[in-house]
Every structure is written in C-alpha cells, then in structure tokens.
C-alpha atoms as a PDB file:
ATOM      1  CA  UNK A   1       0.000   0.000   0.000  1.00  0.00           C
ATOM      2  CA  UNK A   2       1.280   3.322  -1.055  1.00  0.00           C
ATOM      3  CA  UNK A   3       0.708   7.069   0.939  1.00  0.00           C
ATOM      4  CA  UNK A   4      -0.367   9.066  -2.111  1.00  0.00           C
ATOM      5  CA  UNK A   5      -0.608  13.186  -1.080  1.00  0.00           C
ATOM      6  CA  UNK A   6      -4.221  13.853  -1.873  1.00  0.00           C
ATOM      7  CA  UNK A   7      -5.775  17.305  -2.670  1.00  0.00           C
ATOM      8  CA  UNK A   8      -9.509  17.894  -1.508  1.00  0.00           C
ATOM      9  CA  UNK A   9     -10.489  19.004  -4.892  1.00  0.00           C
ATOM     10  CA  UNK A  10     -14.007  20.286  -3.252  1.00  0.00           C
ATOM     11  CA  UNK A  11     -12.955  22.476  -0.527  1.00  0.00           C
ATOM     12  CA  UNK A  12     -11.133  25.138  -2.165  1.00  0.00           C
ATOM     13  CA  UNK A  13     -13.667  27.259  -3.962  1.00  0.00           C
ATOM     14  CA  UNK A  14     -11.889  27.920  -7.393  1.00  0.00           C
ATOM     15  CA  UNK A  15     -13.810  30.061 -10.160  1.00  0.00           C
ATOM     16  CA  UNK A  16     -13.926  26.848 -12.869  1.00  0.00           C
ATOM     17  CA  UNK A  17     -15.768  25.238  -9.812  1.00  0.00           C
ATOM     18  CA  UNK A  18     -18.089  28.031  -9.047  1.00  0.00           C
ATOM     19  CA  UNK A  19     -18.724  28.469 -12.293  1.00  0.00           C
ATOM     20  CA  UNK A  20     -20.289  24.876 -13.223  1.00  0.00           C
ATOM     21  CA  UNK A  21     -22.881  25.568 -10.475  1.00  0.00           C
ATOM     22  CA  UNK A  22     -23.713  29.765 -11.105  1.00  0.00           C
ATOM     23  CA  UNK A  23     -23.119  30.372 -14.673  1.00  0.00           C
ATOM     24  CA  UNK A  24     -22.750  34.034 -14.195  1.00  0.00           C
ATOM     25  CA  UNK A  25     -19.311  33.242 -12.760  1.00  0.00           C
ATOM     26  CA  UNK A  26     -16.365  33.707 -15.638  1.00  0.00           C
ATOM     27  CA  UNK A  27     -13.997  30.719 -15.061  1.00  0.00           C
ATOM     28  CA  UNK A  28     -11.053  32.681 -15.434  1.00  0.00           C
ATOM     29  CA  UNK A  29      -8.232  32.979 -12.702  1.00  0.00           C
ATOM     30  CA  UNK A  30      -9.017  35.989 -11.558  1.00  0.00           C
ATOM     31  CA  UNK A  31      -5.549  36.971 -10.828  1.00  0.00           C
ATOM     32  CA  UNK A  32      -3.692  36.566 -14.378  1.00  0.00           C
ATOM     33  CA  UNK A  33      -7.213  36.095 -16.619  1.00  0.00           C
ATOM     34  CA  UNK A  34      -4.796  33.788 -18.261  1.00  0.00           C
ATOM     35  CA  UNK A  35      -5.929  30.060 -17.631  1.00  0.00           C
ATOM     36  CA  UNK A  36      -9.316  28.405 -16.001  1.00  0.00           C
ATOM     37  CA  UNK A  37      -8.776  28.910 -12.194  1.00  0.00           C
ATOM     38  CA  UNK A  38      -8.779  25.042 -11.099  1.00  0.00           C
ATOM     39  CA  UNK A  39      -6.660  24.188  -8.192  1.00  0.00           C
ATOM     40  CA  UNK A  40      -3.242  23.288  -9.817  1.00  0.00           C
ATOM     41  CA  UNK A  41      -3.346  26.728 -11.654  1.00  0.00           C
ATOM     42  CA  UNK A  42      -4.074  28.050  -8.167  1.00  0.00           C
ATOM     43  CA  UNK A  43      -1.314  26.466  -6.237  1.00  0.00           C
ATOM     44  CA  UNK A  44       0.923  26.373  -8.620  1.00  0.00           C
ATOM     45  CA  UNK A  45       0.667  27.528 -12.400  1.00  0.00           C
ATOM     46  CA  UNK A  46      -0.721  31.125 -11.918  1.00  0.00           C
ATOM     47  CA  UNK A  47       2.342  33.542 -11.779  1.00  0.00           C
ATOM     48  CA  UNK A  48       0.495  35.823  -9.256  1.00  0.00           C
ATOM     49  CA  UNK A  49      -0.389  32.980  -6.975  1.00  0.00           C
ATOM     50  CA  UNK A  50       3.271  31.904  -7.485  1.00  0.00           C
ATOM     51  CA  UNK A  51       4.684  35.021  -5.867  1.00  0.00           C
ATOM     52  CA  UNK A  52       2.932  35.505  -3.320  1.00  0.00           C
ATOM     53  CA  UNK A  53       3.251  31.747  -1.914  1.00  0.00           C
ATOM     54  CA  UNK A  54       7.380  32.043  -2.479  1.00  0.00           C
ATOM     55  CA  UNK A  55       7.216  35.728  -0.657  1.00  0.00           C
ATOM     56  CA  UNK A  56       5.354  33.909   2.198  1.00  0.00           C
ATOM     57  CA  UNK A  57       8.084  31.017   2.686  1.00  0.00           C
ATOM     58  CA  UNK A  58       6.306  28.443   0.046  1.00  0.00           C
ATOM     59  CA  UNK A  59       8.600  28.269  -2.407  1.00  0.00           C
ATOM     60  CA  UNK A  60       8.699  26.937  -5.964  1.00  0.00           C
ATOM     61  CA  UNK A  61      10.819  23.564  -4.498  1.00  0.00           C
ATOM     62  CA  UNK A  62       8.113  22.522  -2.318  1.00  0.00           C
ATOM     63  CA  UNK A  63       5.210  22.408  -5.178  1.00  0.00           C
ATOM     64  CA  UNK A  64       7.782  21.060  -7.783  1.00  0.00           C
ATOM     65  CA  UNK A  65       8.715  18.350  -5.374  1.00  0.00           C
ATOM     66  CA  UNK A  66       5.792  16.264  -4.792  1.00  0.00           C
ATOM     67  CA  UNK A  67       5.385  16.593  -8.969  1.00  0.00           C
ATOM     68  CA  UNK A  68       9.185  14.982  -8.679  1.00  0.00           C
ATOM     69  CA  UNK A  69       8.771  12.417  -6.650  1.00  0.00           C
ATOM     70  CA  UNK A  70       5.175  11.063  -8.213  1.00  0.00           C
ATOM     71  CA  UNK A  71       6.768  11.009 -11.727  1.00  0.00           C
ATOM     72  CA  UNK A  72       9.720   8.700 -10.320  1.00  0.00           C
ATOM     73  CA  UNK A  73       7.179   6.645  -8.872  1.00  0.00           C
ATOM     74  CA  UNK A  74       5.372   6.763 -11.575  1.00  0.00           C
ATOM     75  CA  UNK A  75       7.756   6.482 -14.634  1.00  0.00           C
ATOM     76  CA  UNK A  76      10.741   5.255 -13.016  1.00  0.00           C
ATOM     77  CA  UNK A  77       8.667   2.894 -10.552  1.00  0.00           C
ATOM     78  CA  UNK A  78      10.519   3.937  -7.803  1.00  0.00           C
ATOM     79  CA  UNK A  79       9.088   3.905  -4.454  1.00  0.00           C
ATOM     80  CA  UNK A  80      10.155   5.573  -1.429  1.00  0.00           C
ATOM     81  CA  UNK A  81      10.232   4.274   2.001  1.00  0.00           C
ATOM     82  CA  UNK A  82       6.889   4.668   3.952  1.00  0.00           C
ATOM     83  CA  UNK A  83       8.369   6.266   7.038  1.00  0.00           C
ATOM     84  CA  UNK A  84      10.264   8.932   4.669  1.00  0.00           C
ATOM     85  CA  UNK A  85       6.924   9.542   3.287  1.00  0.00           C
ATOM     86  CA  UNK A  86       5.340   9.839   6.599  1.00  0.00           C
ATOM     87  CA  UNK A  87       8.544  11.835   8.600  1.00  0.00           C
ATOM     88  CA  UNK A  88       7.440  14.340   5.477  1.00  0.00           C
ATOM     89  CA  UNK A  89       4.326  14.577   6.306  1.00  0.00           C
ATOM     90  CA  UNK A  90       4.868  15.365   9.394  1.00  0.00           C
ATOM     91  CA  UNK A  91       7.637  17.777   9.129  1.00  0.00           C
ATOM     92  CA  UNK A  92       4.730  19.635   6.424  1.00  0.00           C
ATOM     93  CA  UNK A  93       1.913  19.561   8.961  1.00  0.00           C
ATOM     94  CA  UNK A  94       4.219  21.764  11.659  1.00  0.00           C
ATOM     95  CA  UNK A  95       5.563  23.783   9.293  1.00  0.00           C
ATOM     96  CA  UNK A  96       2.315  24.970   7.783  1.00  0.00           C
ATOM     97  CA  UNK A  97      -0.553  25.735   9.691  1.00  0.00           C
ATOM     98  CA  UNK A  98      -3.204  26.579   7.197  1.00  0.00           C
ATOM     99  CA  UNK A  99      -6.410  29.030   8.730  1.00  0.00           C
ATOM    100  CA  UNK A 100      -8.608  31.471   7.206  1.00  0.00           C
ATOM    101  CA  UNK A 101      -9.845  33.910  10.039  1.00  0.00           C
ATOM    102  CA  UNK A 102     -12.801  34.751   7.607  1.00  0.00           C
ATOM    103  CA  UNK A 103     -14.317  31.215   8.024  1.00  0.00           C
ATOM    104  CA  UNK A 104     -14.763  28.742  10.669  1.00  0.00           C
ATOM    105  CA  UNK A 105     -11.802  26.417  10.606  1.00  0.00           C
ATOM    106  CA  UNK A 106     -12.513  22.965   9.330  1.00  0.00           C
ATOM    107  CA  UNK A 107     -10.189  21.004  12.038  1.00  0.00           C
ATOM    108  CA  UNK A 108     -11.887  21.577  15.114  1.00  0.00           C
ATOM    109  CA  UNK A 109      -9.689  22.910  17.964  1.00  0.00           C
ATOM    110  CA  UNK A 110     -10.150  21.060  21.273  1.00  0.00           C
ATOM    111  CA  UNK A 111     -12.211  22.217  23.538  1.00  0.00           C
ATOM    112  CA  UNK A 112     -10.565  24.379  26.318  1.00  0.00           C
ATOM    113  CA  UNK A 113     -12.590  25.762  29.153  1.00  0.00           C
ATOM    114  CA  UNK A 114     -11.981  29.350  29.894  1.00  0.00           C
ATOM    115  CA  UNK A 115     -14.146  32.385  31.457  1.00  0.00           C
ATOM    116  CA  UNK A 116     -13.726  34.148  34.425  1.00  0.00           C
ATOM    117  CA  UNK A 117     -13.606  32.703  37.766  1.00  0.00           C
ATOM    118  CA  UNK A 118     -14.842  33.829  40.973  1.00  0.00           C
ATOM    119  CA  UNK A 119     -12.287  35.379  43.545  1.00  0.00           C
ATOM    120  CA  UNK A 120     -12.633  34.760  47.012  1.00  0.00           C
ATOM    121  CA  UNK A 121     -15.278  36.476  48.900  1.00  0.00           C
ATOM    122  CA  UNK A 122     -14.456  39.661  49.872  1.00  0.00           C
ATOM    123  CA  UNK A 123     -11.481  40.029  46.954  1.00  0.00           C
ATOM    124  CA  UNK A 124     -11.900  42.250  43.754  1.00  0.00           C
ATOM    125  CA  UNK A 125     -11.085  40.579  40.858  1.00  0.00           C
ATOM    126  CA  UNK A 126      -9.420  43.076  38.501  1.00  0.00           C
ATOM    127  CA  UNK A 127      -8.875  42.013  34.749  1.00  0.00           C
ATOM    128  CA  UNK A 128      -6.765  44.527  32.560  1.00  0.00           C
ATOM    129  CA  UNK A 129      -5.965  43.907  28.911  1.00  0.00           C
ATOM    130  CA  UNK A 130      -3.845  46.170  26.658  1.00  0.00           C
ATOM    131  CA  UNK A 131      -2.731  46.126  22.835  1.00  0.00           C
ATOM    132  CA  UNK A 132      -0.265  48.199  21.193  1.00  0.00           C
ATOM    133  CA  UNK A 133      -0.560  48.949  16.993  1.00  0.00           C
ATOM    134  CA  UNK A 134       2.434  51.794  16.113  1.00  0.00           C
ATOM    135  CA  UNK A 135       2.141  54.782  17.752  1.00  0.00           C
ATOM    136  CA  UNK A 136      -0.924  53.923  19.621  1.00  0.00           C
ATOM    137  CA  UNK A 137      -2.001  52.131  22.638  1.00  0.00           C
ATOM    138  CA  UNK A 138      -5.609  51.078  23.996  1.00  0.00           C
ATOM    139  CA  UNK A 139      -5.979  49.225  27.346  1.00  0.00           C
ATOM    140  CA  UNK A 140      -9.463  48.127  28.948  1.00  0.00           C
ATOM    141  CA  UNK A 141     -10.207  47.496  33.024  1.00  0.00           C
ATOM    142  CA  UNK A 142     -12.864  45.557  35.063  1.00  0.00           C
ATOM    143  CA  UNK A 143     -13.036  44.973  38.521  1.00  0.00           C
ATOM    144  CA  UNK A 144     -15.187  42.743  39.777  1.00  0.00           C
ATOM    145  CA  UNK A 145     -16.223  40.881  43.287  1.00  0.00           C
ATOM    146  CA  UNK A 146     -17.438  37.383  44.017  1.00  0.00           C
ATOM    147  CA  UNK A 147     -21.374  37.997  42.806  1.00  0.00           C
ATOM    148  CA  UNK A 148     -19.980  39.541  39.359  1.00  0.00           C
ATOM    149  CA  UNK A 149     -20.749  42.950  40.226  1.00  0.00           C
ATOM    150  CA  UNK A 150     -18.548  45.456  38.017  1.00  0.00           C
ATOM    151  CA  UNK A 151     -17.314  47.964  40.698  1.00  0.00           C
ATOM    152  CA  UNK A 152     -15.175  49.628  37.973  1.00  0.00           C
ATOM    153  CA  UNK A 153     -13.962  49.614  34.489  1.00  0.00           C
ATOM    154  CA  UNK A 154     -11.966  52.227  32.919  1.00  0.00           C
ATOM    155  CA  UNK A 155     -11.278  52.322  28.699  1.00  0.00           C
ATOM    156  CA  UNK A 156      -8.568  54.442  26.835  1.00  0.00           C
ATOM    157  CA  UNK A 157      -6.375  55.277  24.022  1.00  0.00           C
ATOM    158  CA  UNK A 158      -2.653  56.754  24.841  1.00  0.00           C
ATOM    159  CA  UNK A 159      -0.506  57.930  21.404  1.00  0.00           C
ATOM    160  CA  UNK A 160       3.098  58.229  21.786  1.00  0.00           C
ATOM    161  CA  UNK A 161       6.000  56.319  20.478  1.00  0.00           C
ATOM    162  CA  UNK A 162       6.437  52.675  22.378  1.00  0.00           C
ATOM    163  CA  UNK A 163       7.812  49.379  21.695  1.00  0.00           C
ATOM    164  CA  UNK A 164       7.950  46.535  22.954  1.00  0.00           C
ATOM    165  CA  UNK A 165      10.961  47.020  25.096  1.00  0.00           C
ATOM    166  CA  UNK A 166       9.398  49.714  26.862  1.00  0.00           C
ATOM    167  CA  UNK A 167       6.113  47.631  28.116  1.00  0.00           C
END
C-alpha cells in the first residue's frame, strides 16, 4: 500500500468550480485572466499565486517536489520508504498551519474551558488587557467581586511612540 498526497479538490472554492454551479461566474483565474482557475493553476501555475506563496516562505521547491517524486514513482517505478513519506508529512503539517480567520476552521480545535472565575469572597477581581498597533495604545479594566458585580472599568487610548521594550 502506497501514501499518495491527496488534494480535496471540493474544498477550495476555485472560479472553474463556481462556475459549473452559477453560470454568471467567468472561469477565469481571476488573478492573471490567463488560464481556467482550477486548483493546480491556483497552487501552482498562476504567476500571481506563485509570488505571493514564495514571498510567504512556500517556495517553488516545495510544489515542484511532490510533482518529482510522483513522476519517479510513476515512470521510473521507484518507491520511497513509507516512514520517509510519513517523517514528510509530518515535518509539512508543523511547518504549515493553514487558517482562514474569515471562516470557521474545518479542524476543530479542542475544547478548552476558559471564562472568568470567581475570587474569594471579599477580593476584587481586577482584569486589565492592553494592545499596542504603532504609535498607539488602547488598554481596557474591570473589577469585579465574588457575585460579578462590576465595581469599575476604565477604557482608553494613549498615542506616543512605544515598543515593545518599553512595556
């Protein structure tokens, strides 16, 4: 039995898939109008698509690769060891984490309990958060007792030059 790397043709939403359900939709890669968007033009034939996976680390070696080593299996009916296949794999799966923060992600996470938790009675319970973005700053407050009751909160913006060294 062979590990063959297997593409889920369905769950990337190219235009020359779109466009054999809505025909309103042109089938055209919509970045070079040069080929019909499918997935290999996608990942790997559309020159636009091409540079901006090699400016983000995923370079032209990594696509061409698993074209490589199919032809020798292939054509030249050689076979590579199943735990070089899977150490691959593997190495792939930490290197890239692949998300979309428009859409739900398809690999659930596991489920971690959080919230807030009740201090001891007669404590206040403060929770601060801050974020820094340039040359601005915004930090939120809430203080809070045993029953949940906000005794405070406090919300602002500072601008001045920071960095990270300085908080």
């Amino acid at each position: 039995m062979t590990l063959k790397p297997r593409l889920g043709h369905d769950i990337i939403p190219t235009c020359e898939k779109i466009s054999s359900i809505r025909r309103d939709v042109n089938s055209l890669c919509p970045r070079c109008s040069m080929e019909k968007d499918t997935l290999i033009h996608a990942l790997k034939d559309c020159p636009k698509a091409r540079a901006v996976l090699a400016y983000g680390g995923l370079n032209k070696k990594l696509l061409d690769g698993s074209y490589g080593r199919r032809n020798k299996r292939v054509f030249q009916e050689v076979e590579e060891d199943a735990k070089v296949i899977w150490d691959r794999a593997a190495s792939l799966s930490r290197d890239f984490c692949i998300f979309n923060l428009m859409e739900k992600h398809m690999t659930p996470k596991p489920v971690v309990e959080k919230g807030w938790q009740k201090p001891d009675p007669g404590v206040i319970k403060i929770n601060f958060d801050a974020t820094v973005h340039k040359k601005k700053a915004c930090y939120s407050l809430v203080a809070r007792d045993t029953d949940g009751f906000v005794h405070s909160r406090c919300v602002g913006c500072v601008k001045k030059d920071l960095s990270v060294e300085w908080a």
